[in-house]
ModelCIF file with pLDDT and N, C-alpha, C, O atoms, coordinates in Angstrom:
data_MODEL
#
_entry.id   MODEL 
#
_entity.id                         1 
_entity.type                       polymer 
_entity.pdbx_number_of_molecules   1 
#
_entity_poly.entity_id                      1 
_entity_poly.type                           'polypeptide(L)' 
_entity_poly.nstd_linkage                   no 
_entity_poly.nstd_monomer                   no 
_entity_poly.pdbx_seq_one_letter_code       
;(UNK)(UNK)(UNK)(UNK)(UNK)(UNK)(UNK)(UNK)(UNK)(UNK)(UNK)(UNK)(UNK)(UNK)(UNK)(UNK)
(UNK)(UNK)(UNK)(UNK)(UNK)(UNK)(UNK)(UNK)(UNK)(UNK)(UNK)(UNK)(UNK)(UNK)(UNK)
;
_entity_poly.pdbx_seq_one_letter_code_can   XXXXXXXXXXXXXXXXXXXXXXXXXXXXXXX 
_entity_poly.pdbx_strand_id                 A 
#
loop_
_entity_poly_seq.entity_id 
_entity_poly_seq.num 
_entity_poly_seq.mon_id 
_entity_poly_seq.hetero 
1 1  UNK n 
1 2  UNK n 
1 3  UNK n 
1 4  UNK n 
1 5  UNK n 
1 6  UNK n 
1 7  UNK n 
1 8  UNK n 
1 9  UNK n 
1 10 UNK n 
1 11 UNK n 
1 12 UNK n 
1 13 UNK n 
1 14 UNK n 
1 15 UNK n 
1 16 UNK n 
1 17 UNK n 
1 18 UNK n 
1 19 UNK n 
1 20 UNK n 
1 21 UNK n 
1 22 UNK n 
1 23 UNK n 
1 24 UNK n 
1 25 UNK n 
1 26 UNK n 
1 27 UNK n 
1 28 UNK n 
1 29 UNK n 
1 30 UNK n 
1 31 UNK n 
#
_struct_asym.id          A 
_struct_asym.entity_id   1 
#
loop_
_ma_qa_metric.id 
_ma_qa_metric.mode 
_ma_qa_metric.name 
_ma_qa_metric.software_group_id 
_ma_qa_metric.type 
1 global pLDDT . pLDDT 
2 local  pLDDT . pLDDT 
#
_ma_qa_metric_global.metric_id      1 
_ma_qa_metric_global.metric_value   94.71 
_ma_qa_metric_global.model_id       1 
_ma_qa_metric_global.ordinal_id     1 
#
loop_
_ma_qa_metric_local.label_asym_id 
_ma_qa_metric_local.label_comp_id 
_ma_qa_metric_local.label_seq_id 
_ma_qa_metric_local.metric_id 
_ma_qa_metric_local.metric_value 
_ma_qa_metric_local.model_id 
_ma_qa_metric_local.ordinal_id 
A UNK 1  2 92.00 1 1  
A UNK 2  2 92.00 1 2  
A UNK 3  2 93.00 1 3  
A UNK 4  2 92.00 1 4  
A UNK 5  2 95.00 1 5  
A UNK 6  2 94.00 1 6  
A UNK 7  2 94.00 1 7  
A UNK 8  2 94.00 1 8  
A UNK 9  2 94.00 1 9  
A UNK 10 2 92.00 1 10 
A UNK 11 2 94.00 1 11 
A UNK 12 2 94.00 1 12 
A UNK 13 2 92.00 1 13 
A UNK 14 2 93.00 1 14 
A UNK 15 2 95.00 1 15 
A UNK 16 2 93.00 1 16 
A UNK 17 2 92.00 1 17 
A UNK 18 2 96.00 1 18 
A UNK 19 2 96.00 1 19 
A UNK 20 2 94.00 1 20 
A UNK 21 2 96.00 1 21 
A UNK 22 2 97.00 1 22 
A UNK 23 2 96.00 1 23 
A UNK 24 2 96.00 1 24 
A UNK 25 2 98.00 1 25 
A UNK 26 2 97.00 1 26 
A UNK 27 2 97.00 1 27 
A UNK 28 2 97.00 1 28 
A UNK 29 2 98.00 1 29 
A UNK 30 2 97.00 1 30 
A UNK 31 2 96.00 1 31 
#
loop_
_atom_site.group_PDB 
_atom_site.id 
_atom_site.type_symbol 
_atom_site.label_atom_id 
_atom_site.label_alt_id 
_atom_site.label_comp_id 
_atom_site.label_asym_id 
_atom_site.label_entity_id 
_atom_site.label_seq_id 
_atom_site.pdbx_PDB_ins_code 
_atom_site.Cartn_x 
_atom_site.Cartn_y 
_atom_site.Cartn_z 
_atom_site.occupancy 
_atom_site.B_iso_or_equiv 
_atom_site.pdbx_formal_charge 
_atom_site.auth_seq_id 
_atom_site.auth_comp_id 
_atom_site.auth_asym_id 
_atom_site.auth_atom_id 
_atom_site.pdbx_PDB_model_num 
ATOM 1   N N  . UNK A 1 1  ? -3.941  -14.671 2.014  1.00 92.00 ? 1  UNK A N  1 
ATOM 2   C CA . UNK A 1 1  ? -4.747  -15.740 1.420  1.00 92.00 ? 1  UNK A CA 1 
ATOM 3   C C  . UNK A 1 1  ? -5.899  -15.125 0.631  1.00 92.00 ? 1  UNK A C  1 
ATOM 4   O O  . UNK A 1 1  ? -6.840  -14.804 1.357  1.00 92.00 ? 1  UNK A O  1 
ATOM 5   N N  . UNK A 1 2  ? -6.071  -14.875 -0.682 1.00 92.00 ? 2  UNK A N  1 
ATOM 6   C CA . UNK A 1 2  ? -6.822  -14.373 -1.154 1.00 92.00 ? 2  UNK A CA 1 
ATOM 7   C C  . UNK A 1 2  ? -8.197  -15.317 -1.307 1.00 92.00 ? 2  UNK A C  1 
ATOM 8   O O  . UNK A 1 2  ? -9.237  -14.908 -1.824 1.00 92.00 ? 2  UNK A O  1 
ATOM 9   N N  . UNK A 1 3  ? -8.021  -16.504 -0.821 1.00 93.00 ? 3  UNK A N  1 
ATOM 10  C CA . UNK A 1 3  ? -9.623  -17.354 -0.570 1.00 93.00 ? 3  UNK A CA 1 
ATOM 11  C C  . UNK A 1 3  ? -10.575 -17.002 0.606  1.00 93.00 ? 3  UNK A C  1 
ATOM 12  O O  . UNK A 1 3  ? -11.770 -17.196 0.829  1.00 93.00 ? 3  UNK A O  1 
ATOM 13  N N  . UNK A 1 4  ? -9.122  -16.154 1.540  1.00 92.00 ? 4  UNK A N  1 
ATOM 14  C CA . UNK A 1 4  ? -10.033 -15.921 3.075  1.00 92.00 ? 4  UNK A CA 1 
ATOM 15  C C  . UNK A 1 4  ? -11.562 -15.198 2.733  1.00 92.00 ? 4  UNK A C  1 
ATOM 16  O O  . UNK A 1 4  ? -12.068 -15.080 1.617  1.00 92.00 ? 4  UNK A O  1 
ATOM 17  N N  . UNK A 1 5  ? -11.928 -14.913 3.581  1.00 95.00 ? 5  UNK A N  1 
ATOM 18  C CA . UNK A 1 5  ? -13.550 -14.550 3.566  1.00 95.00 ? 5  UNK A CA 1 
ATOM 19  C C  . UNK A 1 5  ? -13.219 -13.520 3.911  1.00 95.00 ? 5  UNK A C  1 
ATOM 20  O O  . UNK A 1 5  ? -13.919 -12.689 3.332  1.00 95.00 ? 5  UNK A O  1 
ATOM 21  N N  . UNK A 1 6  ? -12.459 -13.022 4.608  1.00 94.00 ? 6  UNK A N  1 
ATOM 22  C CA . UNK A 1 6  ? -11.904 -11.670 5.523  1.00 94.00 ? 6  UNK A CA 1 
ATOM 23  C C  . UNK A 1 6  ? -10.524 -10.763 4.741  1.00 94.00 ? 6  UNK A C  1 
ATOM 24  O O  . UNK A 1 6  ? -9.724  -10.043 5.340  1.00 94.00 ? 6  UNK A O  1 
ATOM 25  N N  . UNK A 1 7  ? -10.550 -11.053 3.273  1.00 94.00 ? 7  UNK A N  1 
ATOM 26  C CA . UNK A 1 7  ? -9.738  -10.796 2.780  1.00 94.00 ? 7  UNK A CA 1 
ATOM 27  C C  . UNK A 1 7  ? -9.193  -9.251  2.510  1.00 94.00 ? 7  UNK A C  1 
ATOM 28  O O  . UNK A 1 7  ? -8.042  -8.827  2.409  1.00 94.00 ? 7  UNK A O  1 
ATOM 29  N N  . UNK A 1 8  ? -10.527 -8.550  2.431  1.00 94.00 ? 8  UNK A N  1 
ATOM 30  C CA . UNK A 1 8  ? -10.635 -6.824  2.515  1.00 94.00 ? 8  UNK A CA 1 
ATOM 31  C C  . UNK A 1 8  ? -10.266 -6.431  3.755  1.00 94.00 ? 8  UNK A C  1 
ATOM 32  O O  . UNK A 1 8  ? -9.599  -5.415  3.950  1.00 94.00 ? 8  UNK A O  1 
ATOM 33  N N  . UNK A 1 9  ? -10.713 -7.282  4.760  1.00 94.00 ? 9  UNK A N  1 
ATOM 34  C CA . UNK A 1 9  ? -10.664 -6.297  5.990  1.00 94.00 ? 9  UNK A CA 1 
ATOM 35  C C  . UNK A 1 9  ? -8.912  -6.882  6.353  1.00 94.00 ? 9  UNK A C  1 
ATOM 36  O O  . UNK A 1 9  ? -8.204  -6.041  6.907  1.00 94.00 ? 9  UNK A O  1 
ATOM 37  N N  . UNK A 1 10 ? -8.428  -7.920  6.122  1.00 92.00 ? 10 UNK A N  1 
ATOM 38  C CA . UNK A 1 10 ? -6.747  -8.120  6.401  1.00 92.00 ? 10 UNK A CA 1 
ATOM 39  C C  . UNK A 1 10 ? -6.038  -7.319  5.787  1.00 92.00 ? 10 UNK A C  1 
ATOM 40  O O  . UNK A 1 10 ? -5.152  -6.752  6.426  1.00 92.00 ? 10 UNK A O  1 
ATOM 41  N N  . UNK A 1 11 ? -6.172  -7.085  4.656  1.00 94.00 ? 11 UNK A N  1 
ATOM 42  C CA . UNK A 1 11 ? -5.495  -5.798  3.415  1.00 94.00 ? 11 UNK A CA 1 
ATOM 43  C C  . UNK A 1 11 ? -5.456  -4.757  3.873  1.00 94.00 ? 11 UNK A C  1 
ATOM 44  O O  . UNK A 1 11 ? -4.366  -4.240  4.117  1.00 94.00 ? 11 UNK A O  1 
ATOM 45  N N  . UNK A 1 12 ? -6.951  -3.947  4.205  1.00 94.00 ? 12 UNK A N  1 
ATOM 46  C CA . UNK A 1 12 ? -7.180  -2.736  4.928  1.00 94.00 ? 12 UNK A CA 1 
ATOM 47  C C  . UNK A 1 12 ? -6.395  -2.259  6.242  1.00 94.00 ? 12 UNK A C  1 
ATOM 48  O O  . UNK A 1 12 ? -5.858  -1.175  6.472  1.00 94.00 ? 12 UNK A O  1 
ATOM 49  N N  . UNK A 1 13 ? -6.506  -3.478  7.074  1.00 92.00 ? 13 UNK A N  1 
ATOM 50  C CA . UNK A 1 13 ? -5.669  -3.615  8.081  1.00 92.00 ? 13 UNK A CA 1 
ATOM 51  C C  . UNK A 1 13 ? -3.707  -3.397  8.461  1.00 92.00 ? 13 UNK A C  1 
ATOM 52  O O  . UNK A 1 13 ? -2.871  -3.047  9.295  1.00 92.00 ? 13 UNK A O  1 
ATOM 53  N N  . UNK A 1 14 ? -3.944  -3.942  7.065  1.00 93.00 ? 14 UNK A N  1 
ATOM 54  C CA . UNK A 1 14 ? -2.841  -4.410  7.015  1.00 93.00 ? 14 UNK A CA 1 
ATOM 55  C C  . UNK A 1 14 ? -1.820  -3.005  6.885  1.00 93.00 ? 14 UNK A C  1 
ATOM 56  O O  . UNK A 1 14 ? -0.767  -2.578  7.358  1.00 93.00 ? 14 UNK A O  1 
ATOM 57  N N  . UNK A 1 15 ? -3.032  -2.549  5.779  1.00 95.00 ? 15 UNK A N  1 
ATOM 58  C CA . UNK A 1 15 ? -2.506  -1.165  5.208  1.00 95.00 ? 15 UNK A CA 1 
ATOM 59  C C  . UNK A 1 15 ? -2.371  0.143   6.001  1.00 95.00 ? 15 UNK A C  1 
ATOM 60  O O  . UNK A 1 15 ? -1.334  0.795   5.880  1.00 95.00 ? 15 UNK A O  1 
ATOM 61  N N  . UNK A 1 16 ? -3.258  0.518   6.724  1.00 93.00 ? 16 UNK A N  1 
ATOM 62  C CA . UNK A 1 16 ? -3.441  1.248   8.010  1.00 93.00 ? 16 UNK A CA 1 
ATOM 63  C C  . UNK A 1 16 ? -2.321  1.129   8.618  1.00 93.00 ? 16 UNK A C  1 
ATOM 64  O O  . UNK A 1 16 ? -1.680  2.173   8.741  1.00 93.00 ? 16 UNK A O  1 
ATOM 65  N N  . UNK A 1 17 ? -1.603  -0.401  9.301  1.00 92.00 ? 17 UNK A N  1 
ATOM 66  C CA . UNK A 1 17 ? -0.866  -0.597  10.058 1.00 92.00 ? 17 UNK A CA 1 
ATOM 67  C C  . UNK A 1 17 ? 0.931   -0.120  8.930  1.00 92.00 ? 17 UNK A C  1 
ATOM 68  O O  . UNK A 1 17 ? 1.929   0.138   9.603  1.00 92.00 ? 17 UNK A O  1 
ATOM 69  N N  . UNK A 1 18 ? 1.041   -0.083  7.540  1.00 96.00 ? 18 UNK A N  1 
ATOM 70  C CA . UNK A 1 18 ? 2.247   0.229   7.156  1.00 96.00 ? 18 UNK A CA 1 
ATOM 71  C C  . UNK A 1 18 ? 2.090   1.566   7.291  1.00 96.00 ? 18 UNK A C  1 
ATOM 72  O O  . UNK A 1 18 ? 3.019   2.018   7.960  1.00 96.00 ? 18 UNK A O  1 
ATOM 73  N N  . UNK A 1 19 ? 0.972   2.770   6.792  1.00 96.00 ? 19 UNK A N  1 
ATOM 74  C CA . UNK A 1 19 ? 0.876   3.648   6.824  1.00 96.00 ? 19 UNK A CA 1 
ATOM 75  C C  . UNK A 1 19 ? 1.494   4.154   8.238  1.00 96.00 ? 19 UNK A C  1 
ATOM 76  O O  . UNK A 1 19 ? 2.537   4.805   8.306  1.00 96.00 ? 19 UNK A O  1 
ATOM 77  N N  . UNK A 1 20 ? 0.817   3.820   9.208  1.00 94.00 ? 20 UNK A N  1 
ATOM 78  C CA . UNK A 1 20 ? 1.202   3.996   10.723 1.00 94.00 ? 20 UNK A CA 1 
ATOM 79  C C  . UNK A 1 20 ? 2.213   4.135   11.225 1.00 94.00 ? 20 UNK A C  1 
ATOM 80  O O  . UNK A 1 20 ? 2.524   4.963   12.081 1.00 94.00 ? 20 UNK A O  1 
ATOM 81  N N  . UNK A 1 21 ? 3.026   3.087   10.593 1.00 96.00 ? 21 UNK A N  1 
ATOM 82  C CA . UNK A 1 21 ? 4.392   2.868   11.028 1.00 96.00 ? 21 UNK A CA 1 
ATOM 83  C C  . UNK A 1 21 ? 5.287   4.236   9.993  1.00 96.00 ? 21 UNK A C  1 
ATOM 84  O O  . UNK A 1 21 ? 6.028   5.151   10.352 1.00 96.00 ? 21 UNK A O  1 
ATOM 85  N N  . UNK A 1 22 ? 4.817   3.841   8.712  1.00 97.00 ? 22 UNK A N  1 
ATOM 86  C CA . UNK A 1 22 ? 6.109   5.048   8.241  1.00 97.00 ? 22 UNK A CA 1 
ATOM 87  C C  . UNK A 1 22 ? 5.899   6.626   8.512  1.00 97.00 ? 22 UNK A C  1 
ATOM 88  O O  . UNK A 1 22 ? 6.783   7.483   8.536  1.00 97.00 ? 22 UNK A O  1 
ATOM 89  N N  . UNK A 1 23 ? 4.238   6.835   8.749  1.00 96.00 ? 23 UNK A N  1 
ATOM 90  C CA . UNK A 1 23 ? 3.974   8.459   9.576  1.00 96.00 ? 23 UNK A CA 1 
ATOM 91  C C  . UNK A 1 23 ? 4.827   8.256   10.905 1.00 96.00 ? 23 UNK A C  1 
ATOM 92  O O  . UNK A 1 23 ? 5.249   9.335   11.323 1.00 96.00 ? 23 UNK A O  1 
ATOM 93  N N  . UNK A 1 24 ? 5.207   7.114   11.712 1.00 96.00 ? 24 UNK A N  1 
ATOM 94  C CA . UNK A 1 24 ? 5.830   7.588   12.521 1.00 96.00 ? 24 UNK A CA 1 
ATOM 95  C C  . UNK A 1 24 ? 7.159   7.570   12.504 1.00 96.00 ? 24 UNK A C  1 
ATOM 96  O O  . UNK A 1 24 ? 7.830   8.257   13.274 1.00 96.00 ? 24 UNK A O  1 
ATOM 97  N N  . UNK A 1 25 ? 7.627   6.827   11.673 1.00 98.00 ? 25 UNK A N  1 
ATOM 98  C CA . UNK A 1 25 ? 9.339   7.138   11.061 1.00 98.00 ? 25 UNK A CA 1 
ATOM 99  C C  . UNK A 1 25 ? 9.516   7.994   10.348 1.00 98.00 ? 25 UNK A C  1 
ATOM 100 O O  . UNK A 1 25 ? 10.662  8.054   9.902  1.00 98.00 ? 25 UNK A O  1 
ATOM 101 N N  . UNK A 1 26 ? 8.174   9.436   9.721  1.00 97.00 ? 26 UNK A N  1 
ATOM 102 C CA . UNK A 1 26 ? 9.066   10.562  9.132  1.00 97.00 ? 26 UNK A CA 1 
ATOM 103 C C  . UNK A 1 26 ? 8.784   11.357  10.220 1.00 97.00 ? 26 UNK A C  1 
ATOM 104 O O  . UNK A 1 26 ? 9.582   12.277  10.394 1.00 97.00 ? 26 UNK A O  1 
ATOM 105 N N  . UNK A 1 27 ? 7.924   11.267  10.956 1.00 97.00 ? 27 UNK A N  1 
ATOM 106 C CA . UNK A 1 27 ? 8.054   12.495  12.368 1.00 97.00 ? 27 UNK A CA 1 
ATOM 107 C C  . UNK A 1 27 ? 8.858   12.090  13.397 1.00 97.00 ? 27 UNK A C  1 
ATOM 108 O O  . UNK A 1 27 ? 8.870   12.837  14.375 1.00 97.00 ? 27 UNK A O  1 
ATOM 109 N N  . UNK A 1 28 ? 9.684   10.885  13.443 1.00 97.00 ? 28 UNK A N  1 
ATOM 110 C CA . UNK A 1 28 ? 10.748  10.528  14.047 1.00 97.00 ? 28 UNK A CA 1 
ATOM 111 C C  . UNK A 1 28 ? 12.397  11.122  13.457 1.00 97.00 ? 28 UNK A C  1 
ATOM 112 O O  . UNK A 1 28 ? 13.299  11.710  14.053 1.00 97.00 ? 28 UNK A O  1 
ATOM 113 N N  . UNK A 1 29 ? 12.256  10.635  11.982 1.00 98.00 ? 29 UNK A N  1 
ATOM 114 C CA . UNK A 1 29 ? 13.365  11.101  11.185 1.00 98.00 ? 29 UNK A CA 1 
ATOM 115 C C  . UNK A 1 29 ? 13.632  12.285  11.208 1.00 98.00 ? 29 UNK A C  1 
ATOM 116 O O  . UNK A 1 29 ? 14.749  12.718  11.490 1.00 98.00 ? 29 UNK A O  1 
ATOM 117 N N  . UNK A 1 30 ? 12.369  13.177  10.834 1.00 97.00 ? 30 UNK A N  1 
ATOM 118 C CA . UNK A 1 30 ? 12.365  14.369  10.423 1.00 97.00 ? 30 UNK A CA 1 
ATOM 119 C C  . UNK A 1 30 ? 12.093  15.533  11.279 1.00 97.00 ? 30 UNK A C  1 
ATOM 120 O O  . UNK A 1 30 ? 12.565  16.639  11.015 1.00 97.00 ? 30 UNK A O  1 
ATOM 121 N N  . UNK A 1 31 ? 11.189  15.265  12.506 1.00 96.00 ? 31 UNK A N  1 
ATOM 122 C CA . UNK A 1 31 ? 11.198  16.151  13.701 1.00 96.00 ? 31 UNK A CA 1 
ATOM 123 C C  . UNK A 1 31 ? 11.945  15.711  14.913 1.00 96.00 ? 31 UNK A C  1 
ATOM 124 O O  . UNK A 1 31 ? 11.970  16.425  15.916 1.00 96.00 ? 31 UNK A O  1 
#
């Protein structure tokens, strides 16, 4: 919702949390 008030910190969040996930699917994949 780009009207939220909290709109940076859901994005940020959001983003952290994809990052997270695919660092742990290449040290899963790959180690």
């Amino acid at each position: 919702d780009e009207d939220s008030e909290n709109i940076i910190n859901e994005l940020v969040d959001n983003k952290e949390g994809w990052v997270y996930m695919l660092t742990c699917l290449k040290g899963y994949m790959e180690y």
